[in-house]
C-alpha atoms as a PDB file:
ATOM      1  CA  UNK A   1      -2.518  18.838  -0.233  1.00  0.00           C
ATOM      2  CA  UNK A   2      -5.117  20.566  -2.473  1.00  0.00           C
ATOM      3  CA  UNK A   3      -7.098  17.254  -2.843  1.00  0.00           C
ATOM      4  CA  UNK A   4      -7.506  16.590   1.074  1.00  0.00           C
ATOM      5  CA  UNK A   5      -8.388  20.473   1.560  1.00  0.00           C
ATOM      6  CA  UNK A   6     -11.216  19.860  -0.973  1.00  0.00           C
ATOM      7  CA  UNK A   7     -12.304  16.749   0.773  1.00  0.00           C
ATOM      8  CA  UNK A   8     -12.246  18.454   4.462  1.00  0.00           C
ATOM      9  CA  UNK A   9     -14.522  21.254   2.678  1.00  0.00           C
ATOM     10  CA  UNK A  10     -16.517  18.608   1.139  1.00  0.00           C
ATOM     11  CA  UNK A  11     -17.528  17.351   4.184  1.00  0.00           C
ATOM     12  CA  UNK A  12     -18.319  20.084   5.762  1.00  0.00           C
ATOM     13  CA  UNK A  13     -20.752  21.883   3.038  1.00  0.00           C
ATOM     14  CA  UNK A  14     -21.933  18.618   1.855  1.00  0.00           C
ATOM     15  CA  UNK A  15     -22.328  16.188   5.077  1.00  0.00           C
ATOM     16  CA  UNK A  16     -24.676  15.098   7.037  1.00  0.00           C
ATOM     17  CA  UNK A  17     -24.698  14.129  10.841  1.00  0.00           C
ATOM     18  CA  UNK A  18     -24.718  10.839  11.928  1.00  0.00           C
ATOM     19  CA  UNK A  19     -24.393   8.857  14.839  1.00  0.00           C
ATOM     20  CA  UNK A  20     -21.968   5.958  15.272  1.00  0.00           C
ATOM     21  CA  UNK A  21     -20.540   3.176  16.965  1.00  0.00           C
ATOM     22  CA  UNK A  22     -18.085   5.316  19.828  1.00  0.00           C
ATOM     23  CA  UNK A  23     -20.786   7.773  19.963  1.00  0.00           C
ATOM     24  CA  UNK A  24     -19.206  10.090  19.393  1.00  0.00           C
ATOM     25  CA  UNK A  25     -21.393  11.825  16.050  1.00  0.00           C
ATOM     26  CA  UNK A  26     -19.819  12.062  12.330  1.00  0.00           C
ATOM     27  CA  UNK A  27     -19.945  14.518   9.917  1.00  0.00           C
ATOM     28  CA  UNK A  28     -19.856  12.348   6.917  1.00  0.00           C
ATOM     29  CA  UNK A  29     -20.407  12.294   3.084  1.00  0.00           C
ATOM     30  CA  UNK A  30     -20.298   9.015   1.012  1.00  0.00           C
ATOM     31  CA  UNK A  31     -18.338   7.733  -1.865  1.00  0.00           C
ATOM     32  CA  UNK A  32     -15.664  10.524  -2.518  1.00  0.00           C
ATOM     33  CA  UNK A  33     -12.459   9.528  -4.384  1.00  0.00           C
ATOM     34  CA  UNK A  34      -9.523  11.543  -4.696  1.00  0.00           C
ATOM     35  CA  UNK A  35      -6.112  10.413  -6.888  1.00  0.00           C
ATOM     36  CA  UNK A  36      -2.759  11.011  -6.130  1.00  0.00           C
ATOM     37  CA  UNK A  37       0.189  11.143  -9.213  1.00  0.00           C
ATOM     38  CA  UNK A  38       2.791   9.429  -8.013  1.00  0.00           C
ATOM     39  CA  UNK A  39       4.835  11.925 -10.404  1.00  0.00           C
ATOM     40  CA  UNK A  40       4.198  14.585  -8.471  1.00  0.00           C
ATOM     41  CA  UNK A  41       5.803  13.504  -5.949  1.00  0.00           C
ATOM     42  CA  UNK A  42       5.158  11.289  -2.303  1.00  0.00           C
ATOM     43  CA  UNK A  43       1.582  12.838  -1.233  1.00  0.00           C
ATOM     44  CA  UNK A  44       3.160  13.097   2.438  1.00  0.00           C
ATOM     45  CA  UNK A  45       0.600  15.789   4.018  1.00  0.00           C
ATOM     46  CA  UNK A  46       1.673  18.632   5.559  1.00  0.00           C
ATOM     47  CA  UNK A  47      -0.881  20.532   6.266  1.00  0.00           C
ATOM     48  CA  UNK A  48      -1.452  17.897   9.199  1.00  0.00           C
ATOM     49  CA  UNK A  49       1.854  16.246  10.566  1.00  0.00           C
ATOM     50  CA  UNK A  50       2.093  12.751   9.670  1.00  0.00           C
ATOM     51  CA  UNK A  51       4.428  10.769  11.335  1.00  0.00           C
ATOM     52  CA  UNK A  52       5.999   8.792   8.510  1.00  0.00           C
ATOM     53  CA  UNK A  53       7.908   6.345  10.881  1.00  0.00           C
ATOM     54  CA  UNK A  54       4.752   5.199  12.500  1.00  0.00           C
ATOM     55  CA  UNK A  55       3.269   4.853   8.811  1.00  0.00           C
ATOM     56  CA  UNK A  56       6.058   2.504   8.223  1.00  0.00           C
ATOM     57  CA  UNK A  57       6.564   0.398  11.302  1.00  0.00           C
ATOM     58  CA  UNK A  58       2.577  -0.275  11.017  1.00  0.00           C
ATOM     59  CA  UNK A  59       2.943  -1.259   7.120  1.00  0.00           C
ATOM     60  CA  UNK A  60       5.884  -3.876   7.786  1.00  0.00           C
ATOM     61  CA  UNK A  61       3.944  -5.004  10.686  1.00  0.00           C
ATOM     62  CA  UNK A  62       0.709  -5.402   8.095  1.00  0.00           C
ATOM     63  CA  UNK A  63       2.894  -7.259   5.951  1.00  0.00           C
ATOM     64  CA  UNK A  64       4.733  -9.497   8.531  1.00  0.00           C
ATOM     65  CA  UNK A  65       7.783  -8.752   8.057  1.00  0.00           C
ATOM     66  CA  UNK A  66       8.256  -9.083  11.622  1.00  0.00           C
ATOM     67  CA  UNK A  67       7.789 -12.274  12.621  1.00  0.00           C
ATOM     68  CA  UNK A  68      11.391 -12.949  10.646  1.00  0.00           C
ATOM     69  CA  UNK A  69      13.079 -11.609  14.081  1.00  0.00           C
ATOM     70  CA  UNK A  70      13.583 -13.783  16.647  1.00  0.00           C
ATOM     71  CA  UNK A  71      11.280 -12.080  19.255  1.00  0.00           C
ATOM     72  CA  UNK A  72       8.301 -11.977  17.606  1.00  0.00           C
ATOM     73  CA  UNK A  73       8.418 -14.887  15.679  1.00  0.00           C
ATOM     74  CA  UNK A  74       6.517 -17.005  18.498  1.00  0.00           C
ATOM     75  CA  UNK A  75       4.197 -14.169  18.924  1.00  0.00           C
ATOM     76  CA  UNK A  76       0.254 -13.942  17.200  1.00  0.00           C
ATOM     77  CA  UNK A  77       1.086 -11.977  13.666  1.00  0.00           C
ATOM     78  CA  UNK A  78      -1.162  -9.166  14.814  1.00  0.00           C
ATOM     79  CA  UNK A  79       0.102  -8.876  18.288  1.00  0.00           C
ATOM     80  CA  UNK A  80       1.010  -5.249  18.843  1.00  0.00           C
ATOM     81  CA  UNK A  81       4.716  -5.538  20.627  1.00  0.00           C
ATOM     82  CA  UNK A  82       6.720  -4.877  17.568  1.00  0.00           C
ATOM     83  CA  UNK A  83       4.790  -1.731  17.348  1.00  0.00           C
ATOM     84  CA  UNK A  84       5.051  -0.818  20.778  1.00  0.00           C
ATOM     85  CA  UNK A  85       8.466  -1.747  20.663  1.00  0.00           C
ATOM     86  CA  UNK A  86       8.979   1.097  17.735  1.00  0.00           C
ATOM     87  CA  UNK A  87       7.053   3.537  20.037  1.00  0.00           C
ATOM     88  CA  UNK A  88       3.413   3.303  17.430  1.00  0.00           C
ATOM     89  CA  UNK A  89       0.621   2.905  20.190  1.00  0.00           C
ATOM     90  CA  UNK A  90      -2.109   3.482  17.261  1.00  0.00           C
ATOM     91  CA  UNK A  91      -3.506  -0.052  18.091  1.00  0.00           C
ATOM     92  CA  UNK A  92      -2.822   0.318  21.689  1.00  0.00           C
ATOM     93  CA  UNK A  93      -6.556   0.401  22.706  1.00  0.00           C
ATOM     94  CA  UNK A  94      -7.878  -2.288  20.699  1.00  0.00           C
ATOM     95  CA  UNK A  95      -5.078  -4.776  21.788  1.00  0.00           C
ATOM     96  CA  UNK A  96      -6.124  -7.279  24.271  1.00  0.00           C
ATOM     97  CA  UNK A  97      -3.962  -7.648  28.016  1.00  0.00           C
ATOM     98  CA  UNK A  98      -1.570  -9.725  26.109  1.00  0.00           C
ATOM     99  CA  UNK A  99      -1.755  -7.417  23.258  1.00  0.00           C
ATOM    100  CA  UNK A 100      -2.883  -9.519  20.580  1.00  0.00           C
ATOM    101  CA  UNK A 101      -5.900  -7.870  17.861  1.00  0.00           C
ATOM    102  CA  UNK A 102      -7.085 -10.960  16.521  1.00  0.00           C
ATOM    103  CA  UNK A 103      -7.305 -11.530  12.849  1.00  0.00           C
ATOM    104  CA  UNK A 104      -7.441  -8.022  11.598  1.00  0.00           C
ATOM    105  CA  UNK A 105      -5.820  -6.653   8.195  1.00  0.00           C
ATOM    106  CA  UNK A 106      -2.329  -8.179   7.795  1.00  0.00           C
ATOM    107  CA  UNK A 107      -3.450 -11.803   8.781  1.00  0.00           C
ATOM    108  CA  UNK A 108      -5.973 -11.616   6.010  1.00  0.00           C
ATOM    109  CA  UNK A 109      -3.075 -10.204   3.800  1.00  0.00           C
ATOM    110  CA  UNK A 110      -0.341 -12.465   4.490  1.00  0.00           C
ATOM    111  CA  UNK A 111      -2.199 -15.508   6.161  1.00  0.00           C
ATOM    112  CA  UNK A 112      -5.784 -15.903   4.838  1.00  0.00           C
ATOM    113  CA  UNK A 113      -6.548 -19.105   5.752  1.00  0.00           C
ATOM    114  CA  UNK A 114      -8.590 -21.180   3.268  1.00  0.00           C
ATOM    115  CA  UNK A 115     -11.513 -23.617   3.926  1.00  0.00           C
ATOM    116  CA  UNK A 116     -10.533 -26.994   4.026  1.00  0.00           C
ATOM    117  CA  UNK A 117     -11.097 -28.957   1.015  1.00  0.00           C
ATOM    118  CA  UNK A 118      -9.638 -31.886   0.949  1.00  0.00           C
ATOM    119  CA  UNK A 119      -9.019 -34.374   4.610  1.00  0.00           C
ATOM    120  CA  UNK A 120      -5.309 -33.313   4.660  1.00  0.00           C
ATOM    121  CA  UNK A 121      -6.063 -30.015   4.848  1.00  0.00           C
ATOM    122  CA  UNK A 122      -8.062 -30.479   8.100  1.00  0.00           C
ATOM    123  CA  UNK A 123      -4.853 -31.233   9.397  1.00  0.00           C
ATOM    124  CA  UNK A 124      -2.729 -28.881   7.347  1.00  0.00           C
ATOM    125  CA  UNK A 125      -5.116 -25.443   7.005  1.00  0.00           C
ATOM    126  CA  UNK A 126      -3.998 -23.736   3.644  1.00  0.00           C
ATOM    127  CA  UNK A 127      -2.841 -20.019   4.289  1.00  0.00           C
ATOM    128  CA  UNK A 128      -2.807 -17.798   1.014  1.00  0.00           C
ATOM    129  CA  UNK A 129      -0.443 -14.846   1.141  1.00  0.00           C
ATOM    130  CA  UNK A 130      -2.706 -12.275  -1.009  1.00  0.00           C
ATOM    131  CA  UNK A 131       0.711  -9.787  -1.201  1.00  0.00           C
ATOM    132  CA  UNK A 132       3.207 -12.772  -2.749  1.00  0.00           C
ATOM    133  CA  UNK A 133       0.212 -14.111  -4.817  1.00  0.00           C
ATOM    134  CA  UNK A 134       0.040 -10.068  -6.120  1.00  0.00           C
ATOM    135  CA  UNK A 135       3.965 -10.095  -6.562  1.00  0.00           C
ATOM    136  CA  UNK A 136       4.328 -13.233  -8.246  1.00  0.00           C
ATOM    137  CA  UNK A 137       1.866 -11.457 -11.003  1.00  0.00           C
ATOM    138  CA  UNK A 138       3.341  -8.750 -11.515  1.00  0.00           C
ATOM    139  CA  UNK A 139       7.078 -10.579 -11.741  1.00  0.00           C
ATOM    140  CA  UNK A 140       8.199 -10.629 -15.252  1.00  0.00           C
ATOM    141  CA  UNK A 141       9.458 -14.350 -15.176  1.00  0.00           C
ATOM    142  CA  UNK A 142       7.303 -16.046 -12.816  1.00  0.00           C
ATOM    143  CA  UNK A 143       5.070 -19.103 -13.922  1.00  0.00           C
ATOM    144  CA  UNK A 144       2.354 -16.846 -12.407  1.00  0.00           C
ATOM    145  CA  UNK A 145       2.998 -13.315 -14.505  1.00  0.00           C
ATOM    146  CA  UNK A 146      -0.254 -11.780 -15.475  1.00  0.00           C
ATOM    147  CA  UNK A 147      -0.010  -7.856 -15.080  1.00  0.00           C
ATOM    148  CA  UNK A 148      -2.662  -7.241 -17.191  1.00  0.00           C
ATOM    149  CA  UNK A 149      -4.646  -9.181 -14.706  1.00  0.00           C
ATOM    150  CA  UNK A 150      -7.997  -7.232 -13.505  1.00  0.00           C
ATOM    151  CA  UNK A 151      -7.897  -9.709 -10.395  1.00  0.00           C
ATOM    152  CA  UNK A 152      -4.811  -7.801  -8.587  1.00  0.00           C
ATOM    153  CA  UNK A 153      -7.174  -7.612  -5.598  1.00  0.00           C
ATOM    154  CA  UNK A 154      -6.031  -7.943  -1.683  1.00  0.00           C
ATOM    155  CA  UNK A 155      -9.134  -8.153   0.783  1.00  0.00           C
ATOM    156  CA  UNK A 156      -8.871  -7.885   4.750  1.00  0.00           C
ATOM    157  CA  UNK A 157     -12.782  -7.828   4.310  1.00  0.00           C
ATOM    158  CA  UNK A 158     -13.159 -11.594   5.948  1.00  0.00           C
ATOM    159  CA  UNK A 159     -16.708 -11.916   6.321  1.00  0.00           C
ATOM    160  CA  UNK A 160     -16.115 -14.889   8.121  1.00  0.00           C
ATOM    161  CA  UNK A 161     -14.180 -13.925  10.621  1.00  0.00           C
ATOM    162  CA  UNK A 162     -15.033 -10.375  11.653  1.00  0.00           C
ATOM    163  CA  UNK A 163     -16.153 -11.121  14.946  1.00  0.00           C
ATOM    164  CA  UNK A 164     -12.305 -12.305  15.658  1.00  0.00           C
ATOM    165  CA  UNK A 165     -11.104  -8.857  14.588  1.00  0.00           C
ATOM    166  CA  UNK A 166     -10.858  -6.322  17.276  1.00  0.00           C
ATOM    167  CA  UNK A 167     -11.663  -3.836  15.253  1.00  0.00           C
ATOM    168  CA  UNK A 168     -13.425  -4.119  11.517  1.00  0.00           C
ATOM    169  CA  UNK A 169     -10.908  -3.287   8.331  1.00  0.00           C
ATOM    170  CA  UNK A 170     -11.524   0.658   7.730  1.00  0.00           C
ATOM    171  CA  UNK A 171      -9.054   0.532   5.044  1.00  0.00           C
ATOM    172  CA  UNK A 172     -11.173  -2.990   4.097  1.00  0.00           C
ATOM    173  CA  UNK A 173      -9.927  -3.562   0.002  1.00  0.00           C
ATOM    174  CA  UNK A 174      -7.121  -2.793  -2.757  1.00  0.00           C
ATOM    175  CA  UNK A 175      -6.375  -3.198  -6.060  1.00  0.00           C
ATOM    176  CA  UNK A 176      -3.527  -2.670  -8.459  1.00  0.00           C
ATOM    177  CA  UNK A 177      -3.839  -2.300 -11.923  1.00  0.00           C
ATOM    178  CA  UNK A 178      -0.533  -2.463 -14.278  1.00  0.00           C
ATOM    179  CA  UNK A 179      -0.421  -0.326 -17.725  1.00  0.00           C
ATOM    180  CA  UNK A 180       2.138  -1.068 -20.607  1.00  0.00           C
ATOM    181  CA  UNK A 181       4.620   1.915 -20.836  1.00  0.00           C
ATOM    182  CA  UNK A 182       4.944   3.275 -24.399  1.00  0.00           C
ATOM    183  CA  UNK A 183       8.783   3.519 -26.148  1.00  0.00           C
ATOM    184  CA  UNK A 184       8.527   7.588 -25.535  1.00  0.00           C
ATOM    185  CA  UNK A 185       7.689   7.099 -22.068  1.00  0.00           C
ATOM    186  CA  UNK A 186      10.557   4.228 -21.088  1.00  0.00           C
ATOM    187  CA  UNK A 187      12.599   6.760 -23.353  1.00  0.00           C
ATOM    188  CA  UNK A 188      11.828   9.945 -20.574  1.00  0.00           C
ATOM    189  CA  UNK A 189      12.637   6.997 -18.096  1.00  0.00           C
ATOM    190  CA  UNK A 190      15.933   6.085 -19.251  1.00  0.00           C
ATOM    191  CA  UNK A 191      17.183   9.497 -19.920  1.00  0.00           C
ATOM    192  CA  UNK A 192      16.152  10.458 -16.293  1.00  0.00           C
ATOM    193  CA  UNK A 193      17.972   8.417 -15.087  1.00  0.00           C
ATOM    194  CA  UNK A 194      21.244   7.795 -17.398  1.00  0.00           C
ATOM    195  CA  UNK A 195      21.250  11.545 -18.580  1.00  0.00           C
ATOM    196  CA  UNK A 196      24.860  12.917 -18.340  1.00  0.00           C
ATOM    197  CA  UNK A 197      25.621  16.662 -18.141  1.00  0.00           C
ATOM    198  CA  UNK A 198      28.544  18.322 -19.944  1.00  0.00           C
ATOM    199  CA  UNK A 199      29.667  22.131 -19.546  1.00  0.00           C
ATOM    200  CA  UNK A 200      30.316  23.542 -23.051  1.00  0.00           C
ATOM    201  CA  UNK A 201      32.790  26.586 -23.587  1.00  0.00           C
ATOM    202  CA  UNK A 202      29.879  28.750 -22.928  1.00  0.00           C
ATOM    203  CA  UNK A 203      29.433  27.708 -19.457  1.00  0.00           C
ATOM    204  CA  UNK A 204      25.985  26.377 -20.310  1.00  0.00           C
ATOM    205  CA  UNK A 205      25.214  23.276 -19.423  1.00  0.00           C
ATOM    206  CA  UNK A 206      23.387  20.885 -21.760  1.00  0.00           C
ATOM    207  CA  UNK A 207      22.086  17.236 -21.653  1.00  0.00           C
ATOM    208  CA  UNK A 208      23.496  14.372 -23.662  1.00  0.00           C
ATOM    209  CA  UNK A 209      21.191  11.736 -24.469  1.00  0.00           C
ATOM    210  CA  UNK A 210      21.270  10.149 -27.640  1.00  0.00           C
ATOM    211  CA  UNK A 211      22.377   6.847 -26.521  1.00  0.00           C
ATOM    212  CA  UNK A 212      19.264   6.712 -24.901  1.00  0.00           C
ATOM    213  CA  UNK A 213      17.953   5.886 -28.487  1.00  0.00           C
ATOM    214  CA  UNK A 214      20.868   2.925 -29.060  1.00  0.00           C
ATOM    215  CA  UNK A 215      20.599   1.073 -25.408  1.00  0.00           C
ATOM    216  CA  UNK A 216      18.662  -1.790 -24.778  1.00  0.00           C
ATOM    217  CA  UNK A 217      15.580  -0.488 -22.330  1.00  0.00           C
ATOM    218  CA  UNK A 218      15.675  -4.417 -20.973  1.00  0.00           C
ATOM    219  CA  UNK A 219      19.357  -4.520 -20.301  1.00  0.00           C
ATOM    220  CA  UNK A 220      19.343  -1.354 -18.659  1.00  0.00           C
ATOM    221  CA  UNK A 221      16.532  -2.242 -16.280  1.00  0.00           C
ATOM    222  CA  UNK A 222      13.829   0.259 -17.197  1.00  0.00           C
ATOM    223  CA  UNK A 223      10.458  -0.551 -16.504  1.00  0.00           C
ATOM    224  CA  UNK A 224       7.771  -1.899 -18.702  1.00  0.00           C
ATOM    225  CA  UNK A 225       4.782  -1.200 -16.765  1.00  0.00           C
ATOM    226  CA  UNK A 226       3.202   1.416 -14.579  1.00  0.00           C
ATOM    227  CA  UNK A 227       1.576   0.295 -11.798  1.00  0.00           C
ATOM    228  CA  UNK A 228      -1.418   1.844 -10.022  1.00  0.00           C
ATOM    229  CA  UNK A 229      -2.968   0.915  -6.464  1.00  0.00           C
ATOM    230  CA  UNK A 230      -6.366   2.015  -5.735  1.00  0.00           C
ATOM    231  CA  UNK A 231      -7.702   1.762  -2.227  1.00  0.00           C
ATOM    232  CA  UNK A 232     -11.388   1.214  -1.014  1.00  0.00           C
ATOM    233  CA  UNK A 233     -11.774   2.198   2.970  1.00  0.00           C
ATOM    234  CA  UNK A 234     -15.651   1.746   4.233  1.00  0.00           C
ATOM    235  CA  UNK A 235     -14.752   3.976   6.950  1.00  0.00           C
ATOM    236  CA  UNK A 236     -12.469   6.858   7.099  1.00  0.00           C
ATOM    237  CA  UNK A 237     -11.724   8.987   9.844  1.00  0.00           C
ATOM    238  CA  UNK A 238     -10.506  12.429   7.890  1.00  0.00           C
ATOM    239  CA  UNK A 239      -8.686  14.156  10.347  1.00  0.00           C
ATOM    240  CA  UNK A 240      -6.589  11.442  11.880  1.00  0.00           C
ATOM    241  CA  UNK A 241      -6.631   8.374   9.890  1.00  0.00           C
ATOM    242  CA  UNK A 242      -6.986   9.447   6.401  1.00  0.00           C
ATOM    243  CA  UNK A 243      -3.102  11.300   5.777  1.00  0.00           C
ATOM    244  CA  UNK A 244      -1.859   7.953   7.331  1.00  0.00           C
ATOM    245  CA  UNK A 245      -3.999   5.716   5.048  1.00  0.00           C
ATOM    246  CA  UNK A 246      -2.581   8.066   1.958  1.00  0.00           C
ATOM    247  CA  UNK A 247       1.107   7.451   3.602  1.00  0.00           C
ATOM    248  CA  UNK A 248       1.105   4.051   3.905  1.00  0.00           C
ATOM    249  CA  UNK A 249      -0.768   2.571   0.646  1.00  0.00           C
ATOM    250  CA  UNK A 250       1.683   5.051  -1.551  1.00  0.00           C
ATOM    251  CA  UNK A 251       4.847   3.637   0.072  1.00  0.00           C
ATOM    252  CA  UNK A 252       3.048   0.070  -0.498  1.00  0.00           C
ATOM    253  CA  UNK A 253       2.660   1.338  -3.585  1.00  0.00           C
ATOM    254  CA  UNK A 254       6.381   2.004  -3.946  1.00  0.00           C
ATOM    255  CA  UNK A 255       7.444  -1.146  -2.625  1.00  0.00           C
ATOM    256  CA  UNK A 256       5.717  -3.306  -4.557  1.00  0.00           C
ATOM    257  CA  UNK A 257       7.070  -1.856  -8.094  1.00  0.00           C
ATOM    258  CA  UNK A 258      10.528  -1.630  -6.386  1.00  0.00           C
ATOM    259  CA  UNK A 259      10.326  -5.599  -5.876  1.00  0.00           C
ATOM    260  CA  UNK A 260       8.763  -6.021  -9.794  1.00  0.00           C
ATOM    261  CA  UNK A 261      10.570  -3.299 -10.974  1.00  0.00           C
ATOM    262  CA  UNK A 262       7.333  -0.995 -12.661  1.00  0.00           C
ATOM    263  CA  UNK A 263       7.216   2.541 -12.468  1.00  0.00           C
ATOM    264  CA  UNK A 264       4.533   4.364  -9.498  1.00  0.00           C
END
């Protein structure tokens, strides 16, 4: 909360005015970075409400998940009916009369479709799923594991195709970046979540832990990495799109070392 006030005051001491496209007129300041510890706690704001069911409709719809069910599966990725169907009308106004957005953020996630090569792939485009590519990485066990890898990157920055996109990426590039957890920190890990409490004659109750030191971190399933996601936006709209933006790439966050099993 403190880090968003700070920005908002940022802004306002430090900005300059601006025109833009809607004109509307910005207050605006340039290149501002603010970090979240994801053992702190979910940096859900509060000071502004932010609807966290909308934040996650919008970031399976980003990642496709919904063109598994049956009646969207025929549909453009980036048509807007599962979201309207969920009651999120945040793309509602960019959405052409049959609701499609064109190829804006998740089909440049999931579906990023290469340039042709070879003469087959005339015929059969290559798409490149920059999320599963990112998993596979960071999947102990997969031919593709590299989580030291400095190339964790996911673009929806198509230069190509921006003039398909209803709207230009705000929230245009992001990166994760994995870090080796020491023995003392899988340790703090384990006992978390394997301590056991014990009332002693005193009624005082004290924490049992020293098989933490004898079990296996591996067999037990604690993590070996922490993973960090850091997100560049070219445009941010502070008041209304940035506690959404803070929402939804921390719960991507979250999902992605749920699926590889690394600590947030």
């Amino acid at each position: 909360m403190e880090q968003y006030i700070d920005l908002v005051e940022r802004i306002l001491k430090e900005g300059h005015r601006s025109d833009d496209r809607t004109g509307t007129g910005t207050i605006k300041i340039f290149g501002h970075q603010s970090v979240y510890d994801m053992d702190d706690g979910f940096p859900l704001l509060t000071l502004k409400r932010t609807w966290m069911p909308g934040v996650t409709h919008e970031l399976l719809w980003l990642l496709g998940n919904h063109t598994r069910l049956d009646e969207y599966k025929n549909l453009p990725m980036t048509n807007i009916k599962y979201l309207t169907d969920n009651k999120v009308h945040i793309w509602d106004e960019w959405a052409d009369e049959r609701g499609n957005l064109g190829s804006v953020y998740g089909e440049q996630w999931v579906q990023w479709e290469r340039v042709p090569r070879t003469p087959e792939e005339l015929d059969n485009p290559v798409e490149i799923n920059q999320i599963q590519v990112i998993v596979d990485k960071l999947t102990e066990g997969h031919k593709n594991f590299n989580p030291m890898d400095r190339g964790l990157v996911v673009s929806a920055w198509n230069t190509g195709e921006l003039d398909q996109m209803a709207l230009r990426p705000c929230h245009a590039f992001f990166q994760f970046q994995a870090r080796e957890l020491s023995h003392d920190e899988r340790n703090r890990i384990y006992k978390n979540k394997f301590e056991e409490t014990v009332e002693d004659t005193d009624g005082k109750w004290e924490i049992n832990s020293e098989k933490s030191f004898s079990e296996d971190f591996n067999d037990s399933g604690i993590p070996k990495y922490e993973l960090s996601l850091q997100l560049y936006q070219r445009s941010a709209d502070t008041f209304l799109g940035v506690p959404f933006n803070i929402a939804s790439y921390s719960l991507l966050l979250h999902m992605v070392c749920h699926v590889t099993n690394m600590k947030p």
